[in-house]
Protein backbone atom coordinates (compact mmCIF):
# COMPACT_ATOMS: atom_id res chain seq x y z
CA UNK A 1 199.58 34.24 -136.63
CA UNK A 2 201.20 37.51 -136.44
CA UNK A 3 203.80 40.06 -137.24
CA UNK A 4 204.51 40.28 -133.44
CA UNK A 5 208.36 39.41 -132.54
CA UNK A 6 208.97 36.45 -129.96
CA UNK A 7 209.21 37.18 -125.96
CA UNK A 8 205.25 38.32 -126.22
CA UNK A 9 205.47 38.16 -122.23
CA UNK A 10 208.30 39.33 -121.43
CA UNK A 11 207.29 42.41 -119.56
CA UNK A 12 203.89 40.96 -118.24
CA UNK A 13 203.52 38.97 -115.24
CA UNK A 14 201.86 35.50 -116.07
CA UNK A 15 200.08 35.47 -112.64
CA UNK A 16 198.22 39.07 -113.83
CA UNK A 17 194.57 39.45 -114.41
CA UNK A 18 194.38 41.63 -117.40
CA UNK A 19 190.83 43.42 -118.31
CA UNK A 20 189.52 43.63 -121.82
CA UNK A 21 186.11 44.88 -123.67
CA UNK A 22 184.23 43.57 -126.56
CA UNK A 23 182.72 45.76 -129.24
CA UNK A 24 180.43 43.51 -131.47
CA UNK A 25 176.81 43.88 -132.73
CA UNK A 26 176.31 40.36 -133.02
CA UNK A 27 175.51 38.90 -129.71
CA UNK A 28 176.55 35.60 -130.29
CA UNK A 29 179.66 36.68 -131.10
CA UNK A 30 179.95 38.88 -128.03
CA UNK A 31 179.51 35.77 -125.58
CA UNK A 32 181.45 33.05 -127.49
CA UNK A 33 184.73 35.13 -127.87
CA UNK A 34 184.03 36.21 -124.21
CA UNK A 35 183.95 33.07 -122.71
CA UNK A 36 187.07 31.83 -124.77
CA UNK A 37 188.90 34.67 -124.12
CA UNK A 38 188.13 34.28 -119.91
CA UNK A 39 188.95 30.42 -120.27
CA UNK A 40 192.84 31.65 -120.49
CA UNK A 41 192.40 32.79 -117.21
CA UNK A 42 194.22 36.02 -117.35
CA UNK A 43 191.74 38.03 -119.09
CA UNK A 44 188.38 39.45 -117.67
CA UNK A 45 185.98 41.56 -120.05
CA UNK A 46 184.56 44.50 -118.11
CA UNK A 47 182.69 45.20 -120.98
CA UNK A 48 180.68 44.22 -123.87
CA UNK A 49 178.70 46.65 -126.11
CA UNK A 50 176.63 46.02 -129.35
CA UNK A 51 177.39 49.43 -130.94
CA UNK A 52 179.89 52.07 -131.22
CA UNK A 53 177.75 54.68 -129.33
CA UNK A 54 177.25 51.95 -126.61
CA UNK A 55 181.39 51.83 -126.29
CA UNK A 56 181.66 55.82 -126.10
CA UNK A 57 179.04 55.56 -123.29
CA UNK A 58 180.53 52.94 -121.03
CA UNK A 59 183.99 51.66 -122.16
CA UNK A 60 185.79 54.60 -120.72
CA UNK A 61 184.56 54.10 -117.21
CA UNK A 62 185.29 50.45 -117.54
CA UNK A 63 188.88 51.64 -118.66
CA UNK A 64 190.16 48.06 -120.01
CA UNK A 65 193.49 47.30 -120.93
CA UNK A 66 192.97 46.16 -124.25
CA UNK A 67 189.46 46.80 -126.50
CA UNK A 68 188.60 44.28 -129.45
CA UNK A 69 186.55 46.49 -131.97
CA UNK A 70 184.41 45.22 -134.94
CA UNK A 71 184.73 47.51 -137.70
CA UNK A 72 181.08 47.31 -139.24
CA UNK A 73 178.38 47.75 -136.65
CA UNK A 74 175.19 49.89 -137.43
CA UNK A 75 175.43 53.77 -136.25
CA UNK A 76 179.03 54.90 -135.84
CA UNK A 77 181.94 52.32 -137.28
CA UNK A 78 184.49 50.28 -135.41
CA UNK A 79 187.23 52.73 -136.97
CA UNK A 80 185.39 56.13 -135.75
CA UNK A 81 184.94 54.77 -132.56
CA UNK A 82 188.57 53.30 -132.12
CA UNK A 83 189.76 57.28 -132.79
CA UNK A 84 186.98 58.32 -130.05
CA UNK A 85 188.20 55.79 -127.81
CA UNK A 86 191.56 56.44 -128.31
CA UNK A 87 191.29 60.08 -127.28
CA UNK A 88 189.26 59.56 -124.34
CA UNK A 89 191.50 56.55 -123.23
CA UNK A 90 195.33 57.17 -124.70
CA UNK A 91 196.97 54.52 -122.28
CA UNK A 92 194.30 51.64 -123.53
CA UNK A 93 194.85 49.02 -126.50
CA UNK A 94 192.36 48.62 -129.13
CA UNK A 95 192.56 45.94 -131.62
CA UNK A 96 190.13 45.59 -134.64
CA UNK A 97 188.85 42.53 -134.58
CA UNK A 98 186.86 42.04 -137.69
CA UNK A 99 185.31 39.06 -140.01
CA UNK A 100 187.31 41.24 -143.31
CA UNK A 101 190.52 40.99 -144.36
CA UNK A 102 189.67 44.09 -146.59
CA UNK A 103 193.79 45.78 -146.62
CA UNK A 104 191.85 49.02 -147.64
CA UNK A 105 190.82 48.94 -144.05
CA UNK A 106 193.97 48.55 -142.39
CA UNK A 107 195.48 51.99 -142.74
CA UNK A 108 192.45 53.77 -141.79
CA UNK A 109 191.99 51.93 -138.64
CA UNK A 110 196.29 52.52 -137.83
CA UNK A 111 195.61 55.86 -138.61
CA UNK A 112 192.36 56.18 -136.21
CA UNK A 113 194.78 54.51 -133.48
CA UNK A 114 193.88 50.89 -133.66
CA UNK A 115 197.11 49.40 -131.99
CA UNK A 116 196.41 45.99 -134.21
CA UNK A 117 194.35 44.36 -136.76
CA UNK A 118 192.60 40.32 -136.30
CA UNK A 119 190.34 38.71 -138.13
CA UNK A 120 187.80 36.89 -136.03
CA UNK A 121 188.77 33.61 -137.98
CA UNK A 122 191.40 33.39 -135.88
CA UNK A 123 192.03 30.77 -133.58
CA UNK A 124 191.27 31.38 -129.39
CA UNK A 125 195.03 30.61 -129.02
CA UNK A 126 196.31 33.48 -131.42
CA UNK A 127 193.72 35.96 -130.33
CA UNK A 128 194.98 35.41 -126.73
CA UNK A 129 198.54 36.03 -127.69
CA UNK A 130 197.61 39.26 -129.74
CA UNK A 131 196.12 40.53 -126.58
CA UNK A 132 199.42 40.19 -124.82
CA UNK A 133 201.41 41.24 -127.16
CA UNK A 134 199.42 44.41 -127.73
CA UNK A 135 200.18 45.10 -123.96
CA UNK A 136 203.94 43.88 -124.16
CA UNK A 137 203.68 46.79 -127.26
CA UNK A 138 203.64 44.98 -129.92
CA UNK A 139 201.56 45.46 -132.83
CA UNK A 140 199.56 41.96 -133.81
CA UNK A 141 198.09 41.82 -137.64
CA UNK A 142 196.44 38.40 -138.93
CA UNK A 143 199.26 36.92 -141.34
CA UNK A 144 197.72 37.34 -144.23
CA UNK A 145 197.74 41.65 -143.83
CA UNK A 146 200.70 41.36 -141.93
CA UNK A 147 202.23 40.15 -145.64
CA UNK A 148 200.48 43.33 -147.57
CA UNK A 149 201.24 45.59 -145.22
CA UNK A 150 204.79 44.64 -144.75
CA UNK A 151 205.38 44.27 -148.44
CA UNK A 152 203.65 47.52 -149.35
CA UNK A 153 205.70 48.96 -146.68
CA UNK A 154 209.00 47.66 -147.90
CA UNK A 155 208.38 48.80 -151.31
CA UNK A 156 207.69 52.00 -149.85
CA UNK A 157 211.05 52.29 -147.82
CA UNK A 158 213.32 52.25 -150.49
CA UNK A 159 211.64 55.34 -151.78
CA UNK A 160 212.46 59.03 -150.89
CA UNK A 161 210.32 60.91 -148.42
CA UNK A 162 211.35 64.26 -148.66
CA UNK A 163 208.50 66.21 -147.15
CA UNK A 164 208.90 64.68 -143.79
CA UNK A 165 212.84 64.59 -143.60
CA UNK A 166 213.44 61.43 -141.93
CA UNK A 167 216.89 60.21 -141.45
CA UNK A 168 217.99 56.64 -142.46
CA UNK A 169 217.48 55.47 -138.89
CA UNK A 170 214.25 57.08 -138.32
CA UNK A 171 212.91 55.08 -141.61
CA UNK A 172 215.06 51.89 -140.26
CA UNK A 173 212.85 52.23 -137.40
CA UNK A 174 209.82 53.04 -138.70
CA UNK A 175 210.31 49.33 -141.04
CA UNK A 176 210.49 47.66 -137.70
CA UNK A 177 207.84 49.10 -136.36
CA UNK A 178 205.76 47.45 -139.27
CA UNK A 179 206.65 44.27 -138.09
CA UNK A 180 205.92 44.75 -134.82
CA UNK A 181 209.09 45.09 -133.21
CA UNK A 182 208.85 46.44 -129.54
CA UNK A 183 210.68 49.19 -128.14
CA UNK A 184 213.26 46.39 -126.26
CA UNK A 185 213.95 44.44 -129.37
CA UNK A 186 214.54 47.34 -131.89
CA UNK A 187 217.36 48.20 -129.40
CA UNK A 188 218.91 45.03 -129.17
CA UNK A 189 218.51 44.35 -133.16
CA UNK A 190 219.95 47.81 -134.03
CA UNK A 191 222.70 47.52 -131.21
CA UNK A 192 221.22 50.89 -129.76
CA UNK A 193 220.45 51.39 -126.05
CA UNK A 194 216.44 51.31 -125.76
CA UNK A 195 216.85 55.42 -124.57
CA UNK A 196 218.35 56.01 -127.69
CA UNK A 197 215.07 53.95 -129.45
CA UNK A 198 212.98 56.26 -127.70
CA UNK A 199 214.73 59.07 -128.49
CA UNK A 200 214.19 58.33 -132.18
CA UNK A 201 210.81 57.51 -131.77
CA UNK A 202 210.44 61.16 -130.30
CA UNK A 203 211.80 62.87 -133.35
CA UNK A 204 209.45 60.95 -135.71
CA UNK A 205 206.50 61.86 -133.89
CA UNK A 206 207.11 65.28 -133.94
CA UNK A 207 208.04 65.42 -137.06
CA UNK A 208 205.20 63.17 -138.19
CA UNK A 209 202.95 65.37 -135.68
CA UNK A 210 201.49 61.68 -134.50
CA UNK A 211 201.51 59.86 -130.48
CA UNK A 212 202.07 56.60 -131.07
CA UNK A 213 203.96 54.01 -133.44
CA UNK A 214 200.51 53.11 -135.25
CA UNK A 215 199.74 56.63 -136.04
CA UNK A 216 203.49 56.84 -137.62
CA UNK A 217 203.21 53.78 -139.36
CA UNK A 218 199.83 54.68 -140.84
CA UNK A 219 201.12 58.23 -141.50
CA UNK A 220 204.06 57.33 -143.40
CA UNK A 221 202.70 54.18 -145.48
CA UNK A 222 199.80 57.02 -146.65
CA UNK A 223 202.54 59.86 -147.60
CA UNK A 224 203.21 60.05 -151.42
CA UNK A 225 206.39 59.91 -151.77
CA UNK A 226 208.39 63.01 -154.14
């Protein structure tokens, strides 16, 4: 499962080939997820890499859509490499996919850029809609963090946060954004046009001095509050 609102598609044509990479240091691992994934039929890996410095080196001129990153792999981690990745590919998806459901290791990964978090227990089908959701810009968790991280993070919203100055909205916002809410369906549940949404969204990153709604997310889960 996952904290991703319905409509996963909505923006993505169904007849669209979409490219992916695999970061893994168990080869096994590597080919079975590979050939599950490419069974769907609208996913093609372009890559597949045993180790984090093997990603840096040839993931970027891949360029994939969407990147499924282990988190423990000898040499560099799945998390450093996701915030390598991330700066060297901006426009690209990453989302840890990892045999731990560890919730210390969500929030580090968020705040490295990872744009979701799986655990490789999950089934083909849910690890297939993940991957388009994380392109229709949603942000998929495995249920059982999805529950922590929502739960810490409504606990937390109640609570002032004076050192960043959000408004109401902007913390309304940011809640949804938790649950994975895209851009489209914030509007529509907040009765806002989506340029309004994304004028919102501006003014928290700035003042959050983050890019995208993971960072944000991360950023304001981790800020003690006054």
């Amino acid at each position: 499962m996952s904290i991703s609102a319905s409509g996963l598609a909505t923006n993505l044509q169904s007849t669209s080939v979409y490219t992916f990479a695999l970061v893994d240091d168990e080869n096994a691992t590597r080919e079975h997820w590979i050939k599950l994934l490419e069974s769907f039929h609208d996913f093609k890996c372009v890559a597949a890499c045993p180790t984090g410095e093997d990603a840096l080196r040839v993931i970027p001129a891949a360029r994939p859509r969407v990147i499924l990153m282990d988190i423990f792999m000898p040499g560099i981690s799945g998390i450093a490499c996701t915030a390598q990745l991330k700066t060297a590919l901006p426009q690209t998806q990453i989302l840890i996919f990892t045999a731990s459901d560890d919730p210390e290791l969500v929030f580090p990964a968020l705040e490295a850029g990872a744009d979701g978090y799986l655990i490789k227990q999950a089934q083909p089908a849910e690890v297939h809609k993940a991957l388009l959701g994380v392109l229709n810009g949603e942000v998929p968790m495995t249920s059982g963090i999805a529950r922590r991280v929502t739960e810490y993070f409504r606990k937390r919203s109640n609570l002032p946060h004076q050192s960043m100055h959000l408004s109401h909205r902007e913390r309304e916002i940011l809640v949804m954004l938790s649950k994975g809410y895209s851009n489209k369906e914030i509007a529509a549940e907040l009765k806002l046009s989506i340029t309004t949404i994304n004028s919102y969204l501006k003014n928290v990153y700035e003042k959050m001095h983050v890019h995208s709604r993971t960072q944000a997310v991360a950023k304001y889960l981790s800020i003690p509050s006054s």
